[in-house]
PDB file of N, CA and C in Angstrom:
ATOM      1  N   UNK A   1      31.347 -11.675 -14.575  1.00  0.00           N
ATOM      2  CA  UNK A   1      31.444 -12.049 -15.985  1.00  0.00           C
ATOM      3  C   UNK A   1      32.804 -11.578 -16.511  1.00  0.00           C
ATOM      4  N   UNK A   2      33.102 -12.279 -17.452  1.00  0.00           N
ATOM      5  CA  UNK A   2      34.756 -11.731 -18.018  1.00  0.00           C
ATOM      6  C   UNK A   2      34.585 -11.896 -19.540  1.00  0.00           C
ATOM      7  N   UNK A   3      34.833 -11.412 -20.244  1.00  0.00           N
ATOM      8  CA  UNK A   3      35.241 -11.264 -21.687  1.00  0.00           C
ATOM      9  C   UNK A   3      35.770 -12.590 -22.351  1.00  0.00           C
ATOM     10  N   UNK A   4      35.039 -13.224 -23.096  1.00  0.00           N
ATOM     11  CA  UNK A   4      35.610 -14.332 -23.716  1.00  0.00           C
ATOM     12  C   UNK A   4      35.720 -13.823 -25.277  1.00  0.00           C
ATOM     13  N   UNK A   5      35.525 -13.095 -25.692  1.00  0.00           N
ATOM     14  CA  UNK A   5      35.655 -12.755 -27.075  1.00  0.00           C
ATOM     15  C   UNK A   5      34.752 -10.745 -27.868  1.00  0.00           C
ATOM     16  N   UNK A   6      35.590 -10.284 -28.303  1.00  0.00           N
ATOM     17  CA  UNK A   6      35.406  -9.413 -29.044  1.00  0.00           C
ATOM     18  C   UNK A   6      35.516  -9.115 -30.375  1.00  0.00           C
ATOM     19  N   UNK A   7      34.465  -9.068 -30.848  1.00  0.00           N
ATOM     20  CA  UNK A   7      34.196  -8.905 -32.694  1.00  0.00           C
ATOM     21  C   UNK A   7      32.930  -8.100 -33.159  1.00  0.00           C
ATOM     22  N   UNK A   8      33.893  -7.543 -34.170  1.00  0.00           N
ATOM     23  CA  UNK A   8      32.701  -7.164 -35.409  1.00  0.00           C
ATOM     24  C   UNK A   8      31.994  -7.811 -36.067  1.00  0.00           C
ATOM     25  N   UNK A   9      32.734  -9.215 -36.260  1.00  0.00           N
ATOM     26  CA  UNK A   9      31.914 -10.297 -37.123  1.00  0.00           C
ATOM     27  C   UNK A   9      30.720 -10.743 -36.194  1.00  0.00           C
ATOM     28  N   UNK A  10      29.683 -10.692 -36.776  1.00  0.00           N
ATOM     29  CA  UNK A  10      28.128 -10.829 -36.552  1.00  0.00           C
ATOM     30  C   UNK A  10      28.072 -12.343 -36.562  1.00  0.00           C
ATOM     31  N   UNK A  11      28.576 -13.054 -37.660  1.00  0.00           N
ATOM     32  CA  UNK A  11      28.492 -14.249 -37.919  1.00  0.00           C
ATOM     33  C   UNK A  11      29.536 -15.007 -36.426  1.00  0.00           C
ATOM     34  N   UNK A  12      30.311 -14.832 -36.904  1.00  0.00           N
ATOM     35  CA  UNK A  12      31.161 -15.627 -35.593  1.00  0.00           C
ATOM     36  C   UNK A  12      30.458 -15.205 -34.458  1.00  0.00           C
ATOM     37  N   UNK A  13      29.925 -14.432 -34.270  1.00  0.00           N
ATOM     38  CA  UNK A  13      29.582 -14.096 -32.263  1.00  0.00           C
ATOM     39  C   UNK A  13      27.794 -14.851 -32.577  1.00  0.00           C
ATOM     40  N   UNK A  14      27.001 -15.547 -33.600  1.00  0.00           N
ATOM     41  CA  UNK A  14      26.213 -16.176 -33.797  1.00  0.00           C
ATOM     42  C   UNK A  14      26.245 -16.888 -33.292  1.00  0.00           C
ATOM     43  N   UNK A  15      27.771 -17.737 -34.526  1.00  0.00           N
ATOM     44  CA  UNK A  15      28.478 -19.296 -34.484  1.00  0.00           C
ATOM     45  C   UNK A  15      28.809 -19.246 -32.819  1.00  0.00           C
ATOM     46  N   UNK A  16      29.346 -17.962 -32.346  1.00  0.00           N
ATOM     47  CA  UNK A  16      30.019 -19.152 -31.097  1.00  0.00           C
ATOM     48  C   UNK A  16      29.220 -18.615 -29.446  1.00  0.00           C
ATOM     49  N   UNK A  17      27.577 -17.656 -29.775  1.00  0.00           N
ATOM     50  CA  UNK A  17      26.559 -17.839 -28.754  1.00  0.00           C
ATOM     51  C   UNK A  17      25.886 -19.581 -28.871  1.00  0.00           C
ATOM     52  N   UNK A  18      26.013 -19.970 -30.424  1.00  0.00           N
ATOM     53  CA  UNK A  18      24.981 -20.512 -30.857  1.00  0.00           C
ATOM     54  C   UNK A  18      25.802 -22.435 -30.166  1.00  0.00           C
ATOM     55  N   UNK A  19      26.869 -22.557 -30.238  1.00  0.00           N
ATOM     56  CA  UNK A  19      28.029 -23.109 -29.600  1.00  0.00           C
ATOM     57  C   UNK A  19      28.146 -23.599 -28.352  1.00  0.00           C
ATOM     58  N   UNK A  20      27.981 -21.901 -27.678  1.00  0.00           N
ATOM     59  CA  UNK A  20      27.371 -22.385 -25.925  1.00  0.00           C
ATOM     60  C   UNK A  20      26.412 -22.244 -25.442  1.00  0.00           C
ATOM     61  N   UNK A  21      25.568 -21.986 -26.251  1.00  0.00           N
ATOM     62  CA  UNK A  21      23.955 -22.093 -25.835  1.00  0.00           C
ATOM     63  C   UNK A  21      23.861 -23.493 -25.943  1.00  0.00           C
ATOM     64  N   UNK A  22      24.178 -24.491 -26.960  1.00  0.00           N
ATOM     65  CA  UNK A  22      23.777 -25.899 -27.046  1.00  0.00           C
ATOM     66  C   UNK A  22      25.115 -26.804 -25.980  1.00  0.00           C
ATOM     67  N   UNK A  23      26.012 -25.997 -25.084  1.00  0.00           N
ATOM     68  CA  UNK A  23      26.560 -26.884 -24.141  1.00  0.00           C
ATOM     69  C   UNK A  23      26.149 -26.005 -23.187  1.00  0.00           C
ATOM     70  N   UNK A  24      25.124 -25.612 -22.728  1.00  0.00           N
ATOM     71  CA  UNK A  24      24.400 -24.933 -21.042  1.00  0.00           C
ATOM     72  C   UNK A  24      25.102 -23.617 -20.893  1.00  0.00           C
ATOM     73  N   UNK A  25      25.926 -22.922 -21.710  1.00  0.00           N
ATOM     74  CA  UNK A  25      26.678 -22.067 -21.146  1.00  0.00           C
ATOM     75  C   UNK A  25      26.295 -20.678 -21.624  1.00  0.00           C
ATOM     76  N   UNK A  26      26.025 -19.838 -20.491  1.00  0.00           N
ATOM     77  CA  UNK A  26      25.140 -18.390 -20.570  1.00  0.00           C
ATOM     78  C   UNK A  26      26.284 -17.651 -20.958  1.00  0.00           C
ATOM     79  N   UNK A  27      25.843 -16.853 -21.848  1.00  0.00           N
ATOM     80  CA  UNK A  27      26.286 -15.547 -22.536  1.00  0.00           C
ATOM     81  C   UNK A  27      25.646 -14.428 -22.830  1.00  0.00           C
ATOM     82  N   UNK A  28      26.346 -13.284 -22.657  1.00  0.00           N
ATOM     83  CA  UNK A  28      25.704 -11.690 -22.536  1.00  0.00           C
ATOM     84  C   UNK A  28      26.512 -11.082 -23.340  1.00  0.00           C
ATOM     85  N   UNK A  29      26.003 -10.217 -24.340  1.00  0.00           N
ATOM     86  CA  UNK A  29      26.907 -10.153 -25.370  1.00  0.00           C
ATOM     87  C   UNK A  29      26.253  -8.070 -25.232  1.00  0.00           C
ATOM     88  N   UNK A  30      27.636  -7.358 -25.178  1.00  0.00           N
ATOM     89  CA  UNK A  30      27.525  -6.401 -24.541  1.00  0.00           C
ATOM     90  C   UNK A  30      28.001  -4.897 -25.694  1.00  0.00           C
ATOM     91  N   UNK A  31      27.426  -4.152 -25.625  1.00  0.00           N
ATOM     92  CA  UNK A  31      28.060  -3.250 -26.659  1.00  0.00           C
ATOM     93  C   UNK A  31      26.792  -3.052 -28.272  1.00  0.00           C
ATOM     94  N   UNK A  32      25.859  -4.083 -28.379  1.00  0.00           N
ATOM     95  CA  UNK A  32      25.433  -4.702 -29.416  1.00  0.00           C
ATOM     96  C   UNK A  32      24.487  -3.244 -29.860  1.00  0.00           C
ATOM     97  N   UNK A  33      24.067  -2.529 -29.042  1.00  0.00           N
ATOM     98  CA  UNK A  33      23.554  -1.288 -29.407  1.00  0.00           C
ATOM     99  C   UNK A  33      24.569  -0.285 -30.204  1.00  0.00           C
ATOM    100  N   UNK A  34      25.315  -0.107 -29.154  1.00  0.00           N
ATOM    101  CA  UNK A  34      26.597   0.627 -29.840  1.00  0.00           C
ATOM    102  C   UNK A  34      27.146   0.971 -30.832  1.00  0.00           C
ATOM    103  N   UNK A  35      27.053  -0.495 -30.951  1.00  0.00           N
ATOM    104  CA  UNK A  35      27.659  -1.039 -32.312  1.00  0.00           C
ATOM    105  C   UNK A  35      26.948  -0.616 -34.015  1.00  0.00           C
ATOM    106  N   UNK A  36      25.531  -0.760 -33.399  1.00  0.00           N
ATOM    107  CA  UNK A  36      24.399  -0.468 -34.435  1.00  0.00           C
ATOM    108  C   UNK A  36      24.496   0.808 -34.538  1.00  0.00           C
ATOM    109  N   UNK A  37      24.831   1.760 -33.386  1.00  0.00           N
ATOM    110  CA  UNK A  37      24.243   2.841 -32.989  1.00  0.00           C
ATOM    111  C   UNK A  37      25.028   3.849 -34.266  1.00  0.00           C
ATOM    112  N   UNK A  38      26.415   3.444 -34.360  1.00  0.00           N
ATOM    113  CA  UNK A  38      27.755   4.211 -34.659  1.00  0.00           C
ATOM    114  C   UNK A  38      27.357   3.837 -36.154  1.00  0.00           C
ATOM    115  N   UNK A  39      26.792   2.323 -36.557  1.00  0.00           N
ATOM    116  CA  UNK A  39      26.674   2.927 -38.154  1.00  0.00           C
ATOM    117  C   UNK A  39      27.520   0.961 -38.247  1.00  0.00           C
ATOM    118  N   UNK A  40      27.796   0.209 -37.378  1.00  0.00           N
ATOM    119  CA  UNK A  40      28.332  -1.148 -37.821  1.00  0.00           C
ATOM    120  C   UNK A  40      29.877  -0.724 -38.430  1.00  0.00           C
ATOM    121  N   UNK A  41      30.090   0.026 -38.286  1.00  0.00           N
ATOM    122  CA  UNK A  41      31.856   0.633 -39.324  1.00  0.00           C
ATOM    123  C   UNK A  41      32.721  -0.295 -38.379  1.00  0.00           C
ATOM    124  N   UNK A  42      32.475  -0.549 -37.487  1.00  0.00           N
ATOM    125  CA  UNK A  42      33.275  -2.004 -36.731  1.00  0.00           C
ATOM    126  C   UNK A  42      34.179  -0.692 -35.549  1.00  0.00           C
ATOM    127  N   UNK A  43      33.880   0.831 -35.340  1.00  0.00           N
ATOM    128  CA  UNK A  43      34.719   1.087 -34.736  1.00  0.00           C
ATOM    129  C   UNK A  43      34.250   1.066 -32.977  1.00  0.00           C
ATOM    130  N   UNK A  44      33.070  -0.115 -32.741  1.00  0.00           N
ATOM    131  CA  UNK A  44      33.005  -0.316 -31.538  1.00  0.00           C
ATOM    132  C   UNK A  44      32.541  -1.947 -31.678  1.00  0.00           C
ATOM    133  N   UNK A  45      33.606  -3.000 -31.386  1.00  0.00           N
ATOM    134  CA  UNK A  45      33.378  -4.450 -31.612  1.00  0.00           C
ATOM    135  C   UNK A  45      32.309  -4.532 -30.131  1.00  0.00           C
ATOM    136  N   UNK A  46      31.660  -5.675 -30.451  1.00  0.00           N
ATOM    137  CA  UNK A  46      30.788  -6.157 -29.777  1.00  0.00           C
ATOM    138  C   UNK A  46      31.565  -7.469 -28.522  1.00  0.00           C
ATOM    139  N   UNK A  47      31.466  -7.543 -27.164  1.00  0.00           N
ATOM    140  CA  UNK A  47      31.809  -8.444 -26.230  1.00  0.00           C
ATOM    141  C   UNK A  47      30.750  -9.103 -26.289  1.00  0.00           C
ATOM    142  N   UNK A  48      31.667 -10.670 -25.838  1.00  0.00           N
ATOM    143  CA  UNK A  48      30.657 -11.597 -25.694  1.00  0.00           C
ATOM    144  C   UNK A  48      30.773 -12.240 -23.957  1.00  0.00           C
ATOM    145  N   UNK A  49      30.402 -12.179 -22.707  1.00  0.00           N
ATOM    146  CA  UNK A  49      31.258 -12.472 -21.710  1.00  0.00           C
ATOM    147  C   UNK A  49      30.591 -13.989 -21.306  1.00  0.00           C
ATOM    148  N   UNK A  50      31.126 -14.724 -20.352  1.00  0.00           N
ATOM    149  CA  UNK A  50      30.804 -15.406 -19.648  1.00  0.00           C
ATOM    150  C   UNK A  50      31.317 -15.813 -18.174  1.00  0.00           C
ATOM    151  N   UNK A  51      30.386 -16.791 -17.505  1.00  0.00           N
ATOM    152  CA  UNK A  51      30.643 -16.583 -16.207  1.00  0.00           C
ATOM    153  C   UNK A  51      32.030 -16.957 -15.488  1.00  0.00           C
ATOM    154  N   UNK A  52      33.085 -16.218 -14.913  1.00  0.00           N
ATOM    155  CA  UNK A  52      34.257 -16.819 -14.502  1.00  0.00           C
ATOM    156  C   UNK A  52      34.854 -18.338 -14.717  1.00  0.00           C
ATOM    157  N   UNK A  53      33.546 -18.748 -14.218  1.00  0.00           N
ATOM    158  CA  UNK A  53      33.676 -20.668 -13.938  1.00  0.00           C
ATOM    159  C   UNK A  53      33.489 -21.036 -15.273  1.00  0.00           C
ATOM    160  N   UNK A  54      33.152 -20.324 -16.456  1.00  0.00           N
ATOM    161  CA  UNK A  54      32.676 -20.887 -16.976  1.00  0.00           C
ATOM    162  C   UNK A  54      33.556 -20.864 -18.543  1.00  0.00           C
ATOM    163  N   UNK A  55      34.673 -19.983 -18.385  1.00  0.00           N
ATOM    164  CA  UNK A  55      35.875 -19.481 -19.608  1.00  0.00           C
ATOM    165  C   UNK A  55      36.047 -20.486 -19.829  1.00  0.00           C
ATOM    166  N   UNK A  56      36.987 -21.097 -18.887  1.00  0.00           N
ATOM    167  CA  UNK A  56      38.161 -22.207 -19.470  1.00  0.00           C
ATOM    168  C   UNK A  56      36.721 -23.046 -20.300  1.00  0.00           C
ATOM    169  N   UNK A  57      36.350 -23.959 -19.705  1.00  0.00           N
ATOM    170  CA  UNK A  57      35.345 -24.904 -20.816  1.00  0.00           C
ATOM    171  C   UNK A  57      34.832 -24.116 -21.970  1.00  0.00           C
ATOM    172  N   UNK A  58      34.406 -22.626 -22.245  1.00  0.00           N
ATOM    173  CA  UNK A  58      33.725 -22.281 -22.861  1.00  0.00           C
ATOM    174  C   UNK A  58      35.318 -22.058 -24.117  1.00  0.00           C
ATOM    175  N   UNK A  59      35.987 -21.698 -23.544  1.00  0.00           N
ATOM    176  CA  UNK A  59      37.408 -21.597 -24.859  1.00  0.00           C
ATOM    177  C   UNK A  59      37.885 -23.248 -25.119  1.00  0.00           C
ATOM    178  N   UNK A  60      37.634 -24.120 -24.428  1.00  0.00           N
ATOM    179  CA  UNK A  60      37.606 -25.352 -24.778  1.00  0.00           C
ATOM    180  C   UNK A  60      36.773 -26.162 -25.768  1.00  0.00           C
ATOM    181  N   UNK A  61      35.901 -25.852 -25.384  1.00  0.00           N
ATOM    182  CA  UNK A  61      34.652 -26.366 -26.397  1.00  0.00           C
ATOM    183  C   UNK A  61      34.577 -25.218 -28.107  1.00  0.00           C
ATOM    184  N   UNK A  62      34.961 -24.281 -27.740  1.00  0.00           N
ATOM    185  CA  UNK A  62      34.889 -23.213 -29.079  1.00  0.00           C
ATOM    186  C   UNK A  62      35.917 -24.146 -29.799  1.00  0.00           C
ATOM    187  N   UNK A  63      37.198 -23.930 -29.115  1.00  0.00           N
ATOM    188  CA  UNK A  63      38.827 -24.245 -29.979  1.00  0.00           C
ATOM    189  C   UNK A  63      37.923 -25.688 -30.846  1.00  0.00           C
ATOM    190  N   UNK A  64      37.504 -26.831 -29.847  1.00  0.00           N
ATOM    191  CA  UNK A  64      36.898 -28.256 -30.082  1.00  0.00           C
ATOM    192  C   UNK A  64      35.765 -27.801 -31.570  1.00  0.00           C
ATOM    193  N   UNK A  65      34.850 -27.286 -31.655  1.00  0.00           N
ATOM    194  CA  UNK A  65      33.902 -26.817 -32.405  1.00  0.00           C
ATOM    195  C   UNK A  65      34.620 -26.440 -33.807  1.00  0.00           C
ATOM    196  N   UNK A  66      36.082 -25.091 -33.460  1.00  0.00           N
ATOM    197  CA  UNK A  66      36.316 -24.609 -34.332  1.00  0.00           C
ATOM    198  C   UNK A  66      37.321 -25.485 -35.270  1.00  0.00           C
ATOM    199  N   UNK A  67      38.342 -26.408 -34.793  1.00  0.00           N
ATOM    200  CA  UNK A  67      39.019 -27.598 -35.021  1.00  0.00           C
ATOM    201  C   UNK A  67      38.115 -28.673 -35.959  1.00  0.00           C
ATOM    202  N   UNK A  68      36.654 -29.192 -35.548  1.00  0.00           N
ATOM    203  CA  UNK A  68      36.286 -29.693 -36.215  1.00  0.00           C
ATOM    204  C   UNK A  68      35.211 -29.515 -37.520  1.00  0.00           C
ATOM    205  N   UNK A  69      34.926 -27.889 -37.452  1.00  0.00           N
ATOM    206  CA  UNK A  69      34.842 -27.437 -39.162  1.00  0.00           C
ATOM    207  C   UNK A  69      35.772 -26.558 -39.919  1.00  0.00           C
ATOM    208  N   UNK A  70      36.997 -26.751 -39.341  1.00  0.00           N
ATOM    209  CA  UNK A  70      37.637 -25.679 -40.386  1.00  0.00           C
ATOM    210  C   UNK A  70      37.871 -24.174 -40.299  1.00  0.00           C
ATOM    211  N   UNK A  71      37.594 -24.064 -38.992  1.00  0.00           N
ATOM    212  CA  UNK A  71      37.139 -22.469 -38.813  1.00  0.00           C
ATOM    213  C   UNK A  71      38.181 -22.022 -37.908  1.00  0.00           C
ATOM    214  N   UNK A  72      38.710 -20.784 -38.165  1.00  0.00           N
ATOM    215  CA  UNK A  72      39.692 -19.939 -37.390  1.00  0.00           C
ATOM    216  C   UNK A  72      38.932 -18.744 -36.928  1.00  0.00           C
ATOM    217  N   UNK A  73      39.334 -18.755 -35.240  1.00  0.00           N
ATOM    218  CA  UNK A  73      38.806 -17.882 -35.063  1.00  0.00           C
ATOM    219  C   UNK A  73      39.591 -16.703 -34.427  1.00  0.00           C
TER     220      UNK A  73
END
């Protein structure tokens, strides 16, 4: 697995499980205790990884997603 994205924002790591869950693509999102654990102060962001084979399309389809509402991510 490799790191496709790290954030505090709750909402974006929703928006973009919620993204590749509806194109087949598994995600493990790592740290998410941690994160709670420390109090949410953002000083441990949450990973989201996916499978080697599976980056390039998965940063393809996000950029595609994020391009067509307006959203920077």
């Amino acid at each position: 697995m490799v790191e496709l994205l790290r954030s505090n924002d709750v909402v974006s790591i929703s928006w973009t499980r919620a993204v590749l869950a509806e194109a087949g693509i598994d995600v493990l999102v790592l740290d998410t205790h941690t994160s709670a654990i420390e109090g949410s102060i953002g000083a441990v962001p949450r990973r989201l990884m996916v499978a080697e084979d599976d980056l390039a399309r998965a940063r393809r389809l996000l950029d595609e997603a994020a391009r067509d509402r307006d959203i920077v991510l």
